[in-house]
PDB file of N, CA and C in Angstrom:
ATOM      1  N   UNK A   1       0.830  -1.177   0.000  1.00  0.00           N
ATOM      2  CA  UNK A   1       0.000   0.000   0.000  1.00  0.00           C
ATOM      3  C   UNK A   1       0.868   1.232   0.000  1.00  0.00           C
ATOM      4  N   UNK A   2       1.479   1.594   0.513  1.00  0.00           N
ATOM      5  CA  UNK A   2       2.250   3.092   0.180  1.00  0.00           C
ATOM      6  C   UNK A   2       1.429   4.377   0.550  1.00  0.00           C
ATOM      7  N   UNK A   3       2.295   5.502   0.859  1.00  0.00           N
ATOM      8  CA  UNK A   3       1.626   6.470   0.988  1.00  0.00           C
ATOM      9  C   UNK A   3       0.445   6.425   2.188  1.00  0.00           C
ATOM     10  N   UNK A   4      -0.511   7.206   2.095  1.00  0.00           N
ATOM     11  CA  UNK A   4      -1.764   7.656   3.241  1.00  0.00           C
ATOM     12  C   UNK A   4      -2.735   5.920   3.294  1.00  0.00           C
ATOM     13  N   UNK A   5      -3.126   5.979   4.539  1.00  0.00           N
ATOM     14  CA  UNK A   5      -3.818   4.739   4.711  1.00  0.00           C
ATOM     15  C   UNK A   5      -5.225   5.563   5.398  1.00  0.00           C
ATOM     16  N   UNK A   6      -6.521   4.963   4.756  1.00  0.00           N
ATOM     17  CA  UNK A   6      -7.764   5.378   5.743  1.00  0.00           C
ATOM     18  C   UNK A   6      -7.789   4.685   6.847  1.00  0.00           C
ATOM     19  N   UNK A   7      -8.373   5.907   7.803  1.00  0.00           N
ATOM     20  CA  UNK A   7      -8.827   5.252   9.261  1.00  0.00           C
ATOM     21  C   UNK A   7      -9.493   3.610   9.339  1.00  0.00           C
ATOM     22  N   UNK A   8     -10.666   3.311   8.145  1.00  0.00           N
ATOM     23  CA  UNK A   8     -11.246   1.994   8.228  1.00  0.00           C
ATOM     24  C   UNK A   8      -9.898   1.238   8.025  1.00  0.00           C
ATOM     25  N   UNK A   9      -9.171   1.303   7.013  1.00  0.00           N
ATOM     26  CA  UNK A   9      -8.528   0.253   6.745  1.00  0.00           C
ATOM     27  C   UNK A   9      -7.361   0.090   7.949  1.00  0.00           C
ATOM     28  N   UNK A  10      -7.386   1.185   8.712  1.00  0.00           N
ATOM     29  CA  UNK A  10      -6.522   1.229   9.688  1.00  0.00           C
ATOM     30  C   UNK A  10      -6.556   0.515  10.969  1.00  0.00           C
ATOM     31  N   UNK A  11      -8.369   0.236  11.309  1.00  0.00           N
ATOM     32  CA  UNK A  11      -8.958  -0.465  12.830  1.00  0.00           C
ATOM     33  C   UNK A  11      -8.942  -1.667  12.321  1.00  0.00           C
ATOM     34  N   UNK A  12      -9.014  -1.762  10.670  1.00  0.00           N
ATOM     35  CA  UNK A  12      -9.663  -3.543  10.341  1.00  0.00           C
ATOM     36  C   UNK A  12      -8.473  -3.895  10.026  1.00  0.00           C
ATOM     37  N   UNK A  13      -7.369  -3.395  10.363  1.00  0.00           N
ATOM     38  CA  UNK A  13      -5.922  -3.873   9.892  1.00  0.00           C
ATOM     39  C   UNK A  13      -5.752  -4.414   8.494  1.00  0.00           C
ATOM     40  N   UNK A  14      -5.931  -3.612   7.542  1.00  0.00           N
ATOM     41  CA  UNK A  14      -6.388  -4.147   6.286  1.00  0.00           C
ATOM     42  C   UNK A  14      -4.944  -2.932   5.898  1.00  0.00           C
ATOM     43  N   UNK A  15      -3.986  -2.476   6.278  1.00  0.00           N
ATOM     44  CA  UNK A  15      -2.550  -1.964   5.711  1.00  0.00           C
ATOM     45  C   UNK A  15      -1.619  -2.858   6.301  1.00  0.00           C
ATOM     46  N   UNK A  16      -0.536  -2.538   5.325  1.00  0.00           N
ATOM     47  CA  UNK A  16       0.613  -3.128   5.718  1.00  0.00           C
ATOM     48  C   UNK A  16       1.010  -2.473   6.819  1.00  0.00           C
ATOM     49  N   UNK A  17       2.385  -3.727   7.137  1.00  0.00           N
ATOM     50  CA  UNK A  17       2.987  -2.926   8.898  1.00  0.00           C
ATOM     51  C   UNK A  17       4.122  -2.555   8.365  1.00  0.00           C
ATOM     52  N   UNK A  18       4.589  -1.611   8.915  1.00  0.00           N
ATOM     53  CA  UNK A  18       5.777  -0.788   8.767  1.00  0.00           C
ATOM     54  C   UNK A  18       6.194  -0.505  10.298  1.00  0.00           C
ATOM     55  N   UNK A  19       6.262  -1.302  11.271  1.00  0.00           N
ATOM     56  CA  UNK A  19       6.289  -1.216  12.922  1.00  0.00           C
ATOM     57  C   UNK A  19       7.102  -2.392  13.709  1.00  0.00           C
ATOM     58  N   UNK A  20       7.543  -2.108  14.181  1.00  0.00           N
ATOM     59  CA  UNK A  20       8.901  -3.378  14.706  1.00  0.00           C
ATOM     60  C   UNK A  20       7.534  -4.152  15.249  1.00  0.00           C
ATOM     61  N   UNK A  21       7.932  -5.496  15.923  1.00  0.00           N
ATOM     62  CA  UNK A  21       6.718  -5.935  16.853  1.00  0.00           C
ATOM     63  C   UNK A  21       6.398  -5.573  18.118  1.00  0.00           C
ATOM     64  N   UNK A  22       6.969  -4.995  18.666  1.00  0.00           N
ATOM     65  CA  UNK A  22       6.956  -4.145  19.466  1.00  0.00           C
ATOM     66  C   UNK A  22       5.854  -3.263  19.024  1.00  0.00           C
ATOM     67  N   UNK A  23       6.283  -2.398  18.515  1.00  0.00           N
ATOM     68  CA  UNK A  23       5.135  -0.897  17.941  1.00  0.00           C
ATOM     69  C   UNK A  23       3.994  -1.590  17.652  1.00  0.00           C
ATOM     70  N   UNK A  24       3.694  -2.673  16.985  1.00  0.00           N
ATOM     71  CA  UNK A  24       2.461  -3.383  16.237  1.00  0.00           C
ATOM     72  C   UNK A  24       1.491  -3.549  17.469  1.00  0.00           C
ATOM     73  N   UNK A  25       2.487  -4.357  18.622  1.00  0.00           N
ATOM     74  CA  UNK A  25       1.738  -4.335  19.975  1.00  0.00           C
ATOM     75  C   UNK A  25       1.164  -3.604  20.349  1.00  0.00           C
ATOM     76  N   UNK A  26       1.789  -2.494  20.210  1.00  0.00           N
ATOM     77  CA  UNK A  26       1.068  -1.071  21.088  1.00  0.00           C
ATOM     78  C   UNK A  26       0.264  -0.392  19.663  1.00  0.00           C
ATOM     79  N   UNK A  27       0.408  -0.585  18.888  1.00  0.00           N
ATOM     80  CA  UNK A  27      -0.817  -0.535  17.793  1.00  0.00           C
ATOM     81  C   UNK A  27      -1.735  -0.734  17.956  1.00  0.00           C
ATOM     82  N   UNK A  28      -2.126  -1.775  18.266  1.00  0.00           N
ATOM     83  CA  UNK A  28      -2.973  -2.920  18.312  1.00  0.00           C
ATOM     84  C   UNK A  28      -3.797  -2.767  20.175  1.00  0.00           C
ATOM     85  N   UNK A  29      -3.056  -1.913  20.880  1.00  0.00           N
ATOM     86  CA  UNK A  29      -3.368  -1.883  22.201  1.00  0.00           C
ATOM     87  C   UNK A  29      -4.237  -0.260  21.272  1.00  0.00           C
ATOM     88  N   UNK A  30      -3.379   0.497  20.775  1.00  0.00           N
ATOM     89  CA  UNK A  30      -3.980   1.694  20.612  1.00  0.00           C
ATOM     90  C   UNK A  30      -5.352   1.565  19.817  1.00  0.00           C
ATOM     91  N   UNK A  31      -5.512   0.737  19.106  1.00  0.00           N
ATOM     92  CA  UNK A  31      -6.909   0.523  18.161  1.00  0.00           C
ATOM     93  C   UNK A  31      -8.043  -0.007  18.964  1.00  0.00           C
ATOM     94  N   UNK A  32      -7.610  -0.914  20.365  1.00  0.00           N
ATOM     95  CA  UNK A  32      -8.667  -1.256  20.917  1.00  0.00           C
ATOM     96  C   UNK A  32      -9.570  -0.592  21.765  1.00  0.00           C
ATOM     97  N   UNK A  33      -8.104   0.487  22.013  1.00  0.00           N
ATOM     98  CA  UNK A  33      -8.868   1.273  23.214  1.00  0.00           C
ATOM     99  C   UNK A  33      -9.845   2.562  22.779  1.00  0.00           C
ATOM    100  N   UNK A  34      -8.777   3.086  20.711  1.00  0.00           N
ATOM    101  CA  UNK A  34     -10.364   3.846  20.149  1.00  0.00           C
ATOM    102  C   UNK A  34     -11.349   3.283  19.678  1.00  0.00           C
ATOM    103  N   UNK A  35     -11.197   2.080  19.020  1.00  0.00           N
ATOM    104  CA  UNK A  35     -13.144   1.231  19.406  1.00  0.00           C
ATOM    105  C   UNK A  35     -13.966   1.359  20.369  1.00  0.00           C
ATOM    106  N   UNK A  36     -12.885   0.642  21.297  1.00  0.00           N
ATOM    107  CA  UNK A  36     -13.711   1.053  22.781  1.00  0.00           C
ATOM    108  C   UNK A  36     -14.244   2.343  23.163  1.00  0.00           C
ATOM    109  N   UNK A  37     -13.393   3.436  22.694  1.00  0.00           N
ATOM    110  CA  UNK A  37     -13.824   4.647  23.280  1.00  0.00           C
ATOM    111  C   UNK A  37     -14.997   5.358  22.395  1.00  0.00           C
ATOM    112  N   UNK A  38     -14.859   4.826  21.483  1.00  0.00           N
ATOM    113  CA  UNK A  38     -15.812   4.753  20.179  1.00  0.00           C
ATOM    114  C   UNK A  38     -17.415   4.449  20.714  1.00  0.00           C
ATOM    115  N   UNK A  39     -16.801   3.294  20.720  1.00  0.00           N
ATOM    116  CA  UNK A  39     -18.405   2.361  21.457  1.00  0.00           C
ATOM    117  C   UNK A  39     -18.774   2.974  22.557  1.00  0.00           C
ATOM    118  N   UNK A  40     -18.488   3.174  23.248  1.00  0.00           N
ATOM    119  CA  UNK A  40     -18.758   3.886  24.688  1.00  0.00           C
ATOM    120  C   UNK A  40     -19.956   5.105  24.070  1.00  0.00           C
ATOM    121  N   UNK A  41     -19.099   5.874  23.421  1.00  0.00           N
ATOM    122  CA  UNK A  41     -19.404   7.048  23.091  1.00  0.00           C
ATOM    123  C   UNK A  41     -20.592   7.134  22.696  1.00  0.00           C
ATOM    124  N   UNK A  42     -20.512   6.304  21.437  1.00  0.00           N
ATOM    125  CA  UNK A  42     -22.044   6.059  20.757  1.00  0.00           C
ATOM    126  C   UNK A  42     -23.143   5.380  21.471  1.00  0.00           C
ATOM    127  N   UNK A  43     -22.563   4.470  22.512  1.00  0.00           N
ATOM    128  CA  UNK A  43     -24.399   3.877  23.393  1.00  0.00           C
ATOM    129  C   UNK A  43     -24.193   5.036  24.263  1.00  0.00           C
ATOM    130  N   UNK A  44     -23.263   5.766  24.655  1.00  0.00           N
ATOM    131  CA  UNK A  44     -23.794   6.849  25.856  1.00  0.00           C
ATOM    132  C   UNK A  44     -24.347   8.021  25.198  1.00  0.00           C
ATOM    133  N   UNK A  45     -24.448   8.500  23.818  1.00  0.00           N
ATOM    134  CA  UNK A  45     -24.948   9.981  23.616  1.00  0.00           C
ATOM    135  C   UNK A  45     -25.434   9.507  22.238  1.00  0.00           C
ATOM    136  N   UNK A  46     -25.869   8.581  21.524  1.00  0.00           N
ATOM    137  CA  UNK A  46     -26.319   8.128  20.684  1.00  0.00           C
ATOM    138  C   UNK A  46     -27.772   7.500  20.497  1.00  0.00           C
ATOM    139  N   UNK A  47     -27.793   6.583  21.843  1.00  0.00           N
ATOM    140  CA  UNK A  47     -28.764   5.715  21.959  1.00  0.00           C
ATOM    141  C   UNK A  47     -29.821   6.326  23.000  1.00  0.00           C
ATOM    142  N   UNK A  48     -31.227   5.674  22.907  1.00  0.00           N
ATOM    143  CA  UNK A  48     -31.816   6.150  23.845  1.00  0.00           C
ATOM    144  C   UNK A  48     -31.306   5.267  24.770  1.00  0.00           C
ATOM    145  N   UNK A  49     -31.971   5.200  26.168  1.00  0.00           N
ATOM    146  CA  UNK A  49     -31.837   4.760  27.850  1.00  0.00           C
ATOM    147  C   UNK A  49     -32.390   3.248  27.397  1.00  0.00           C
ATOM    148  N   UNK A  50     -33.501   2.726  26.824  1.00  0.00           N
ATOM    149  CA  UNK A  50     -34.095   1.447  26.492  1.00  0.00           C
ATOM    150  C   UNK A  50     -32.669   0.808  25.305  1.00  0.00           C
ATOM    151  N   UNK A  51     -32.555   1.542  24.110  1.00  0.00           N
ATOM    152  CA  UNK A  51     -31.784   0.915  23.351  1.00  0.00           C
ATOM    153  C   UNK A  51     -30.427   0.517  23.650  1.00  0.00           C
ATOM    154  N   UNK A  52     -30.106   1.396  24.576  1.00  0.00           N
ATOM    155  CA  UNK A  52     -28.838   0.898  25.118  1.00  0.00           C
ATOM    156  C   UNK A  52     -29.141  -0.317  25.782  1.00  0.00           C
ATOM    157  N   UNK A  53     -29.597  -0.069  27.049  1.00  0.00           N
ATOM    158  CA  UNK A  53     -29.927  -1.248  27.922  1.00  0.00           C
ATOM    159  C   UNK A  53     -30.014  -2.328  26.737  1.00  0.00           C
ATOM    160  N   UNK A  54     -31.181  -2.647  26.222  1.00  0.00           N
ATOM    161  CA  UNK A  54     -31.311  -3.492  25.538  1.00  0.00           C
ATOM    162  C   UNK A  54     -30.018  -3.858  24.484  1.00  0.00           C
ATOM    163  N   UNK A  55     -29.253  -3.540  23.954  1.00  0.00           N
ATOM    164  CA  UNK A  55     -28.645  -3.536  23.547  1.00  0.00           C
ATOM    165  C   UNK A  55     -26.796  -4.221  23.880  1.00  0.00           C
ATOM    166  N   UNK A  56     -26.576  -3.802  25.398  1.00  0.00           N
ATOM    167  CA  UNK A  56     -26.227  -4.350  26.614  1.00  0.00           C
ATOM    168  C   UNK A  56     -26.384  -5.926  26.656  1.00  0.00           C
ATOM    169  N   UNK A  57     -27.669  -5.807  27.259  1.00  0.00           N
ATOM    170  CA  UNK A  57     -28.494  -6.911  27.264  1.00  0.00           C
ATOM    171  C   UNK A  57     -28.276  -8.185  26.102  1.00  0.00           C
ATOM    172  N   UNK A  58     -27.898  -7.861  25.384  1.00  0.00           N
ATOM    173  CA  UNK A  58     -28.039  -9.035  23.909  1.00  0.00           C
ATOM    174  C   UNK A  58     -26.625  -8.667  23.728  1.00  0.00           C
ATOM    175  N   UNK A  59     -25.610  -7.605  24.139  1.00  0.00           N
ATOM    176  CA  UNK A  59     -24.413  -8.002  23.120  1.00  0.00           C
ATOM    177  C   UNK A  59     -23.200  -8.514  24.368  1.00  0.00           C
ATOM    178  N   UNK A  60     -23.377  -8.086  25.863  1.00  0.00           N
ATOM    179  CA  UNK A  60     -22.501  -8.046  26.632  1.00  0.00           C
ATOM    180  C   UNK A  60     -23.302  -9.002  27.603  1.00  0.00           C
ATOM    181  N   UNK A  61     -24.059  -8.831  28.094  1.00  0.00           N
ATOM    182  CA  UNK A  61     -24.783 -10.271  29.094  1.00  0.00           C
ATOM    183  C   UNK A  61     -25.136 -11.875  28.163  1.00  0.00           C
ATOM    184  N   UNK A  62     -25.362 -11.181  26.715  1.00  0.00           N
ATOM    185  CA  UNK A  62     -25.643 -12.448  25.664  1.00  0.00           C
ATOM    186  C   UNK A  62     -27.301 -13.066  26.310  1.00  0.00           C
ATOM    187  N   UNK A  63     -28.327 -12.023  26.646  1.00  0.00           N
ATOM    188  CA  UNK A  63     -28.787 -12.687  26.775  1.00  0.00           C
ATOM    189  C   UNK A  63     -29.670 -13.171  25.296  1.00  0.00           C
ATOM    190  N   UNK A  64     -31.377 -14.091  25.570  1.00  0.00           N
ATOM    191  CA  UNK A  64     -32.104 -13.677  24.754  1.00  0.00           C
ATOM    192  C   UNK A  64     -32.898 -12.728  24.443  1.00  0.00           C
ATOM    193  N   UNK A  65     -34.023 -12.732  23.096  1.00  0.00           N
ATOM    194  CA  UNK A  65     -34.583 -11.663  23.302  1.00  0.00           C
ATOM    195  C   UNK A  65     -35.773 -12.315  24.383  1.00  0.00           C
ATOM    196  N   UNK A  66     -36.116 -13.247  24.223  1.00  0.00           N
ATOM    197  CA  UNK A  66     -37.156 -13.781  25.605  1.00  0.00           C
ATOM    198  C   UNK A  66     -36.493 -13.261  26.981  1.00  0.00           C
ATOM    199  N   UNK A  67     -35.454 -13.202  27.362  1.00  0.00           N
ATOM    200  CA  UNK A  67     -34.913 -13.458  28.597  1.00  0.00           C
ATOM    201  C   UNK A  67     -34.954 -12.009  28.648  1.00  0.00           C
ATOM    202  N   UNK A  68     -34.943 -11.272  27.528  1.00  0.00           N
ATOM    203  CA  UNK A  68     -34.833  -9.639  28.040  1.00  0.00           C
ATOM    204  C   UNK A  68     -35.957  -8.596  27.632  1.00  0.00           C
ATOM    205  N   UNK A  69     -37.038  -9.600  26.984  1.00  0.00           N
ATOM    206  CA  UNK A  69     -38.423  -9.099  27.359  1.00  0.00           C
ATOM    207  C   UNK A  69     -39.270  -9.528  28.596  1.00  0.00           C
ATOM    208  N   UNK A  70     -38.822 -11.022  29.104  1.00  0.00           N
ATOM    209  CA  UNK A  70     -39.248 -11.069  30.871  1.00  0.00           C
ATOM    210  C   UNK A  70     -38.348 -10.203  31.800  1.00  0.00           C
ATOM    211  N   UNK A  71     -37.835  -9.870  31.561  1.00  0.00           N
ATOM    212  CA  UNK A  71     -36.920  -8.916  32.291  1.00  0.00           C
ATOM    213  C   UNK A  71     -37.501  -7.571  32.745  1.00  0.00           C
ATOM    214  N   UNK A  72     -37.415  -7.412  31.185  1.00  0.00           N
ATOM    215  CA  UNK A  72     -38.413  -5.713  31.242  1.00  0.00           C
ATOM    216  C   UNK A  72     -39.512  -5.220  30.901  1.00  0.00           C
ATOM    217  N   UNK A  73     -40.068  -6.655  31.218  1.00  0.00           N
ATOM    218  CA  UNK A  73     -41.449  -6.802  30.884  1.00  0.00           C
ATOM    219  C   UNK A  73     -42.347  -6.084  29.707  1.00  0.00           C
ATOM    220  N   UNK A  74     -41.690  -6.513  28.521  1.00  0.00           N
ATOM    221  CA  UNK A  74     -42.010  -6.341  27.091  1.00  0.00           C
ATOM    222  C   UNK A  74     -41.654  -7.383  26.500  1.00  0.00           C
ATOM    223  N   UNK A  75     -42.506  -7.702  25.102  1.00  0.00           N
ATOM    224  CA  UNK A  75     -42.567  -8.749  24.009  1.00  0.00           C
ATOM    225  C   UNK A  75     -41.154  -8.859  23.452  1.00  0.00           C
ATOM    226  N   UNK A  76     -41.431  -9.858  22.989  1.00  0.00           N
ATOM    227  CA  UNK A  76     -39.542 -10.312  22.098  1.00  0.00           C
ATOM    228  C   UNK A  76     -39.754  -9.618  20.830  1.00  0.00           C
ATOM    229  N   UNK A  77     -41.048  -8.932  20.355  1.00  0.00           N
ATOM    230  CA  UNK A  77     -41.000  -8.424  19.103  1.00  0.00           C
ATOM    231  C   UNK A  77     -40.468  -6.943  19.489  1.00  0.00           C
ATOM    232  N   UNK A  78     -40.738  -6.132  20.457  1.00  0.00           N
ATOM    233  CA  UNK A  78     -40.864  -5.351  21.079  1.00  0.00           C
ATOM    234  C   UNK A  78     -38.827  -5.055  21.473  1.00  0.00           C
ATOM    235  N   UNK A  79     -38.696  -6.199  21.999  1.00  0.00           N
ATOM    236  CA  UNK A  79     -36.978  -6.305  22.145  1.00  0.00           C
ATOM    237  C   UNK A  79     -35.884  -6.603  20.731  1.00  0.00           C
ATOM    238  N   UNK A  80     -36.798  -6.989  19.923  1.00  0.00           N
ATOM    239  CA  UNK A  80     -36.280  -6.985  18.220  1.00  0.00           C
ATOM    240  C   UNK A  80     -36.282  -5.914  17.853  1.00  0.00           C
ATOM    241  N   UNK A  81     -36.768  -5.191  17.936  1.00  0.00           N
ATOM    242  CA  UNK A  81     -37.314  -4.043  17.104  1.00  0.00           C
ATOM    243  C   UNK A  81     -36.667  -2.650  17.903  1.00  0.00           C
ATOM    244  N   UNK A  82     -36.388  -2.877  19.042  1.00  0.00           N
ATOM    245  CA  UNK A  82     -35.047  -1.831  19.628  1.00  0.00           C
ATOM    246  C   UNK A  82     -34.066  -2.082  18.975  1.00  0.00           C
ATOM    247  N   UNK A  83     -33.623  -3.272  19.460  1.00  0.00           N
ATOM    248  CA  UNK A  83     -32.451  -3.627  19.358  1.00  0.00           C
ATOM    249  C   UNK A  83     -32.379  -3.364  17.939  1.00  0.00           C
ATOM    250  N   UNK A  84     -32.728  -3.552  16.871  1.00  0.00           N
ATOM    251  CA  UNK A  84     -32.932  -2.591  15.335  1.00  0.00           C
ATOM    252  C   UNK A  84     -32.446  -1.471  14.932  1.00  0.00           C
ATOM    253  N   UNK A  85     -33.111  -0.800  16.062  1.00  0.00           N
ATOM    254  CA  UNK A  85     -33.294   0.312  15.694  1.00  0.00           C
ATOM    255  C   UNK A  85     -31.913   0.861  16.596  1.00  0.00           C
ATOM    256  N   UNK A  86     -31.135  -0.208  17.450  1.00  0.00           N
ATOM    257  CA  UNK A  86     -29.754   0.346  17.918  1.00  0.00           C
ATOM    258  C   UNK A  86     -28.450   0.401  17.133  1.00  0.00           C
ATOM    259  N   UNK A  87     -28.947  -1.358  16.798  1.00  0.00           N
ATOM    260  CA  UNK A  87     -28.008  -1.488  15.439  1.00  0.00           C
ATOM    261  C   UNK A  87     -27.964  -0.264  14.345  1.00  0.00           C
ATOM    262  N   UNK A  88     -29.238  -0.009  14.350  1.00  0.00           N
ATOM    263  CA  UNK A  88     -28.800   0.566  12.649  1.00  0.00           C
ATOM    264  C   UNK A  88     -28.305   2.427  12.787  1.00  0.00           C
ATOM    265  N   UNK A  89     -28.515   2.491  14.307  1.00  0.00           N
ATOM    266  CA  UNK A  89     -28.104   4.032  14.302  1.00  0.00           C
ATOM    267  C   UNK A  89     -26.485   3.699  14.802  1.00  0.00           C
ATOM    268  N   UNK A  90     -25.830   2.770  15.185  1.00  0.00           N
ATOM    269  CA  UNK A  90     -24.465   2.658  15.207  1.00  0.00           C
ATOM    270  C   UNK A  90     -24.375   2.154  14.371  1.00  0.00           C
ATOM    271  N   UNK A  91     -24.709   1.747  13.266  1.00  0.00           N
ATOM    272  CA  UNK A  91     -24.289   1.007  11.948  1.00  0.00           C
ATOM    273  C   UNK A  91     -23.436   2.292  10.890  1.00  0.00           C
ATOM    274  N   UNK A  92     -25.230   3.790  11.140  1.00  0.00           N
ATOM    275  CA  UNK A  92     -24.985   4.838  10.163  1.00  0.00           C
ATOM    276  C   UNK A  92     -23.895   5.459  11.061  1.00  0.00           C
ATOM    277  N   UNK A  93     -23.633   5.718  12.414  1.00  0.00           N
ATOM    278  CA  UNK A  93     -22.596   6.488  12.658  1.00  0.00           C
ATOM    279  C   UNK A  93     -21.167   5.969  12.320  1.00  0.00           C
ATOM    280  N   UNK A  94     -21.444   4.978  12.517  1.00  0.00           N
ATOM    281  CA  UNK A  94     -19.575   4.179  12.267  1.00  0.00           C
ATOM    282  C   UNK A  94     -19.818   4.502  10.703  1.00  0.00           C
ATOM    283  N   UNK A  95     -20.010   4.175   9.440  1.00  0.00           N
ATOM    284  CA  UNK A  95     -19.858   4.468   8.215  1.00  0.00           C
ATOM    285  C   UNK A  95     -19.597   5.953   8.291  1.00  0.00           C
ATOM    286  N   UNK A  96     -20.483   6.913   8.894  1.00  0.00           N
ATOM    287  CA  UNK A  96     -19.983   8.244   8.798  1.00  0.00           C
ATOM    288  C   UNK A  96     -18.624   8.266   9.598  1.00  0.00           C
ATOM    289  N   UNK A  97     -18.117   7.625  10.677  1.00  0.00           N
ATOM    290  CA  UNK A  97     -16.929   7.930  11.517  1.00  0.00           C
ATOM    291  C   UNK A  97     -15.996   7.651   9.873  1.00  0.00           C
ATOM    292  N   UNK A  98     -16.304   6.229   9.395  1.00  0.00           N
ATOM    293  CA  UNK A  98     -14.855   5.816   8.585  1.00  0.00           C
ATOM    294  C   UNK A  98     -15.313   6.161   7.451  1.00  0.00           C
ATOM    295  N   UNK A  99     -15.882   6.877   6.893  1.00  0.00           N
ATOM    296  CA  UNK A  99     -16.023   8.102   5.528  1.00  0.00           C
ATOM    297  C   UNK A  99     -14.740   9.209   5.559  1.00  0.00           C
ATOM    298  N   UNK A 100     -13.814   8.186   4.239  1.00  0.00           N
ATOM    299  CA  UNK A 100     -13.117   9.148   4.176  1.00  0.00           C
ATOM    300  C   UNK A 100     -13.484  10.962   3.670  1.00  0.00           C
ATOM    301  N   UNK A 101     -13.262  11.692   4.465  1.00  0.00           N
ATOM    302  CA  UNK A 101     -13.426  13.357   3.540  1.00  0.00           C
ATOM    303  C   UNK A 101     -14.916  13.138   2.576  1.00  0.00           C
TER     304      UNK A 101
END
């Protein structure tokens, strides 16, 4: 590849390394922690209070959607259809984050 690399191709490690292994390490420490800070960002000022939770709920507890409509006492169609609508507003922000210019 040569020359300028985009940010996407940069988190999905899709460039070459030019970094002792050493540096790659701390590369690789540095990419996790802006996902992370990424992700954070977007369920805390992105999402509503339900979509997060829910969202939580199915990606970090693993639960089901049954197990997290008895929970919060709403339907599994009801917990589909957040969770939808969480996905797809971090779906459009990450494409806008890694839009180059």
């Amino acid at each position: 590849m040569g020359g300028t690399v985009n940010f996407k191709d940069f988190l999905n490690n899709k460039c070459e390394s030019v970094f002792s292994h050493r540096d790659e390490s701390e590369l690789m420490e540095a990419k996790k922690k802006i996902k992370n800070y990424f992700m954070k960002n977007i369920l805390e000022f992105c999402l509503t209070p339900k979509e997060k939770q829910i969202y939580l709920m199915k990606n970090r507890e693993k639960l089901t959607h049954k197990e997290i409509a008895k929970t919060l006492g709403i339907s599994k169609i009801t917990s589909r259809n957040i969770l939808y609508r969480a996905n797809k507003k971090i779906n459009r922000i990450s494409k806008q984050f890694q839009e180059e210019e």
